[in-house]
Protein backbone atom coordinates (compact mmCIF):
# COMPACT_ATOMS: atom_id res chain seq x y z
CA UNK A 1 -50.99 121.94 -63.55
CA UNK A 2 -52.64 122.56 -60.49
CA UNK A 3 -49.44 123.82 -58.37
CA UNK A 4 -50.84 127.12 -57.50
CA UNK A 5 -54.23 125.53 -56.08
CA UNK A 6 -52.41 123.57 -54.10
CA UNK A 7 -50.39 126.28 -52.77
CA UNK A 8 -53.65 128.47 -52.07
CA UNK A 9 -55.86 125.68 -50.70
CA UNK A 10 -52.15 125.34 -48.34
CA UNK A 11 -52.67 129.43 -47.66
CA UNK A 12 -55.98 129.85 -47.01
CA UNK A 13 -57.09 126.37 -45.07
CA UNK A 14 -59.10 125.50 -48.08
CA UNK A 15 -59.95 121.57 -48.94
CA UNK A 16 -57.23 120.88 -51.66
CA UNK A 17 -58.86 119.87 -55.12
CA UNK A 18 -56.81 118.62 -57.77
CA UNK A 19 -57.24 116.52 -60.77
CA UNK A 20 -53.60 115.05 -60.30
CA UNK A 21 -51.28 113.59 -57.57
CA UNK A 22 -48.43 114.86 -59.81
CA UNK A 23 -49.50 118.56 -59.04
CA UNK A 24 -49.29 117.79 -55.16
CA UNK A 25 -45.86 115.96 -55.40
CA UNK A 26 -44.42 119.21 -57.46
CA UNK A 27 -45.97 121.16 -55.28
CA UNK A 28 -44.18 119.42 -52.19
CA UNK A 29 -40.79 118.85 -53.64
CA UNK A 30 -41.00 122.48 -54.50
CA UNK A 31 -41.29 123.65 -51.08
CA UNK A 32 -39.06 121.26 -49.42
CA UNK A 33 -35.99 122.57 -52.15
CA UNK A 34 -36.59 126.21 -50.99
CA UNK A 35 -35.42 125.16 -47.65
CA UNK A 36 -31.41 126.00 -47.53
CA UNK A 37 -30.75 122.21 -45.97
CA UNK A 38 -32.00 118.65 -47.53
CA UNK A 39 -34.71 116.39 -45.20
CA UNK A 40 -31.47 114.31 -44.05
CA UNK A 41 -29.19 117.17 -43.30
CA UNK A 42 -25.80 117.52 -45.09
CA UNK A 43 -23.74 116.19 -42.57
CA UNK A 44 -25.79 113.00 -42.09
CA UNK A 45 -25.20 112.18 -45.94
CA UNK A 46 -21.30 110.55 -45.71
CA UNK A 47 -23.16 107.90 -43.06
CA UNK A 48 -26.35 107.31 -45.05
CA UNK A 49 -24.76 106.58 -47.86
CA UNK A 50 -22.79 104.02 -46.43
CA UNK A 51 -25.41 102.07 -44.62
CA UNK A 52 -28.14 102.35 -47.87
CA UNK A 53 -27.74 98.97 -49.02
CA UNK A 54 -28.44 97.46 -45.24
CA UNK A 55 -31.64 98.17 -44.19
CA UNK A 56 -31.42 98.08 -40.44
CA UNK A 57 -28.16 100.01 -40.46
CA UNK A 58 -29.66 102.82 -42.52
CA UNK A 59 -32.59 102.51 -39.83
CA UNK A 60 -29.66 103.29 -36.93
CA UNK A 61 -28.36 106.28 -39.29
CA UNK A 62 -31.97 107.84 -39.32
CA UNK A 63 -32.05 107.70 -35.36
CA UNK A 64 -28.86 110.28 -35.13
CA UNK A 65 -31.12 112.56 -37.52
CA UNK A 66 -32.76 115.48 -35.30
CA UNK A 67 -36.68 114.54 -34.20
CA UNK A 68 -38.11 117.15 -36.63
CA UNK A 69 -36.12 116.16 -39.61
CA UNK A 70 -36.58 112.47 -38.86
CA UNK A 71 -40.16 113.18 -38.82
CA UNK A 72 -41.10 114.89 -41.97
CA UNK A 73 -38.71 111.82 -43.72
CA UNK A 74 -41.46 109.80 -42.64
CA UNK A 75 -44.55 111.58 -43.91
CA UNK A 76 -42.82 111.82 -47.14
CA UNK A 77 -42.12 108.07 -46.90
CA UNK A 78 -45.53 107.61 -46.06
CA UNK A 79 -46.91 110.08 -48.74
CA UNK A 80 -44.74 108.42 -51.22
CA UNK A 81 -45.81 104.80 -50.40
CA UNK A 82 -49.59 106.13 -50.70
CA UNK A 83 -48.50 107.25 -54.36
CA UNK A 84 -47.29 104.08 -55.22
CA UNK A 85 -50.53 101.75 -54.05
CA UNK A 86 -52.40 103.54 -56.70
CA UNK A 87 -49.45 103.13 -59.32
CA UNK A 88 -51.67 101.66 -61.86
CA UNK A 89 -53.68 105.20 -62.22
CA UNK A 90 -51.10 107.20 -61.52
CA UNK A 91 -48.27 105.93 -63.42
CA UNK A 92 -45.34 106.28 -61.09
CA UNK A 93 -43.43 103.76 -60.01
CA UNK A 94 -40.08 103.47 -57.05
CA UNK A 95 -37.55 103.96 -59.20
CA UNK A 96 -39.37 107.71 -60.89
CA UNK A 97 -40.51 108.60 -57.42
CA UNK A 98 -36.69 108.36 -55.81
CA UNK A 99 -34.98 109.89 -58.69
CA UNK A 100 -37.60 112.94 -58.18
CA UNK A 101 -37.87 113.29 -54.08
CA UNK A 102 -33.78 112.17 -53.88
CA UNK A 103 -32.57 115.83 -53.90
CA UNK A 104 -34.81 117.40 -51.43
CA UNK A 105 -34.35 114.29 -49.46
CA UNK A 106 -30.61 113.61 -49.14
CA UNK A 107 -27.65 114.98 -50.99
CA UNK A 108 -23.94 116.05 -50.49
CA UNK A 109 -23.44 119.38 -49.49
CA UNK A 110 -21.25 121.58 -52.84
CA UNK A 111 -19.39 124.24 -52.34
CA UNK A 112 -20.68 127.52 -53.04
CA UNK A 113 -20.87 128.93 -56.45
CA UNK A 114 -19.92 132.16 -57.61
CA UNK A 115 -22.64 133.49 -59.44
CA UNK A 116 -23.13 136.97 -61.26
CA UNK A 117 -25.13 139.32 -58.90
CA UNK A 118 -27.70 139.68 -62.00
CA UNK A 119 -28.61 135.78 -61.69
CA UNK A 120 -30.57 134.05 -59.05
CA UNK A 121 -28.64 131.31 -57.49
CA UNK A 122 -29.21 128.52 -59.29
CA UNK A 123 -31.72 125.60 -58.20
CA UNK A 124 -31.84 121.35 -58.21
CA UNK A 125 -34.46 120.37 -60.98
CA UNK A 126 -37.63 120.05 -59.65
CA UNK A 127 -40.16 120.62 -62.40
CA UNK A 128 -40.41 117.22 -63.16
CA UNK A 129 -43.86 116.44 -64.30
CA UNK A 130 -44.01 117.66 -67.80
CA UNK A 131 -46.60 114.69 -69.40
C-alpha cells in the first residue's frame, strides 16, 4: 500500500500520488485514531446516538459539537461522499465506509484498561484494507 507516501507527500508538501483511494482512507483513519478523543467527542455520543435515526435532530446534536470538531466531521463527510461517487472503480460502498470511519468518528468512551507495562496500549482496528 501506499500509506507511507501519503504520509511523506503530508510531511514534506509534496503532490500526493497514489494508485489507490484505499491507501488515503487508511492513511486518514490512521491518524484520526492516534488522537486520544473520537471526531464527535465522548461526551456527545449518549445524544447522538439517540437522535441517529432522525435526521434533523442528529443535525441539532452536531451544532452542540465544538467548531473545530464539527468541522473536520464535515470534510470527512465530504471526503467520504467523494469516495462513494466513484463506487463503481473503487468498490466501496455506505455500509463498508461507516463500519471503517465509525470508530474514529463516534464511539462510547471505556474505561481504562490495565495493561502490562511491556505492551502498548492496545488500539481500535484500523488496518482495514487488506484486498
Amino acid at each position: 500500500m501506499d500509506i507511507g507516501a501519503v504520509r511523506d507527500a503530508i510531511d514534506t508538501d509534496g503532490p500526493i500520488r497514489v494508485s489507490s483511494i484505499h491507501s488515503v482512507a487508511e492513511s486518514l483513519i490512521l491518524f484520526l485514531d492516534s488522537f486520544p478523543d473520537p471526531v464527535i467527542p465522548y461526551e456527545h455520543y449518549p445524544v447522538c446516538l439517540e437522535h441517529c435515526a432522525h435526521f434533523a435532530n442528529s443535525k441539532r446534536a452536531l451544532r452542540n459539537i465544538n467548531f473545530s470538531h464539527r468541522n473536520v466531521f464535515k470534510y470527512i463527510c465530504a471526503f467520504l461522499r467523494e469516495i462513494l461517487s466513484h463506487s463503481e472503480r473503487n468498490r466501496s460502498n455506505a455500509k463498508f465506509l461507516s463500519q471503517v470511519f465509525g470508530d474514529v468518528l463516534l464511539k462510547p468512551q471505556l474505561p481504562e484498561l490495565v495493561t502490562s507495562p511491556s505492551l502498548p496500549p492496545r488500539r481500535g482496528p484500523c488496518s482495514f484494507i487488506n484486498f
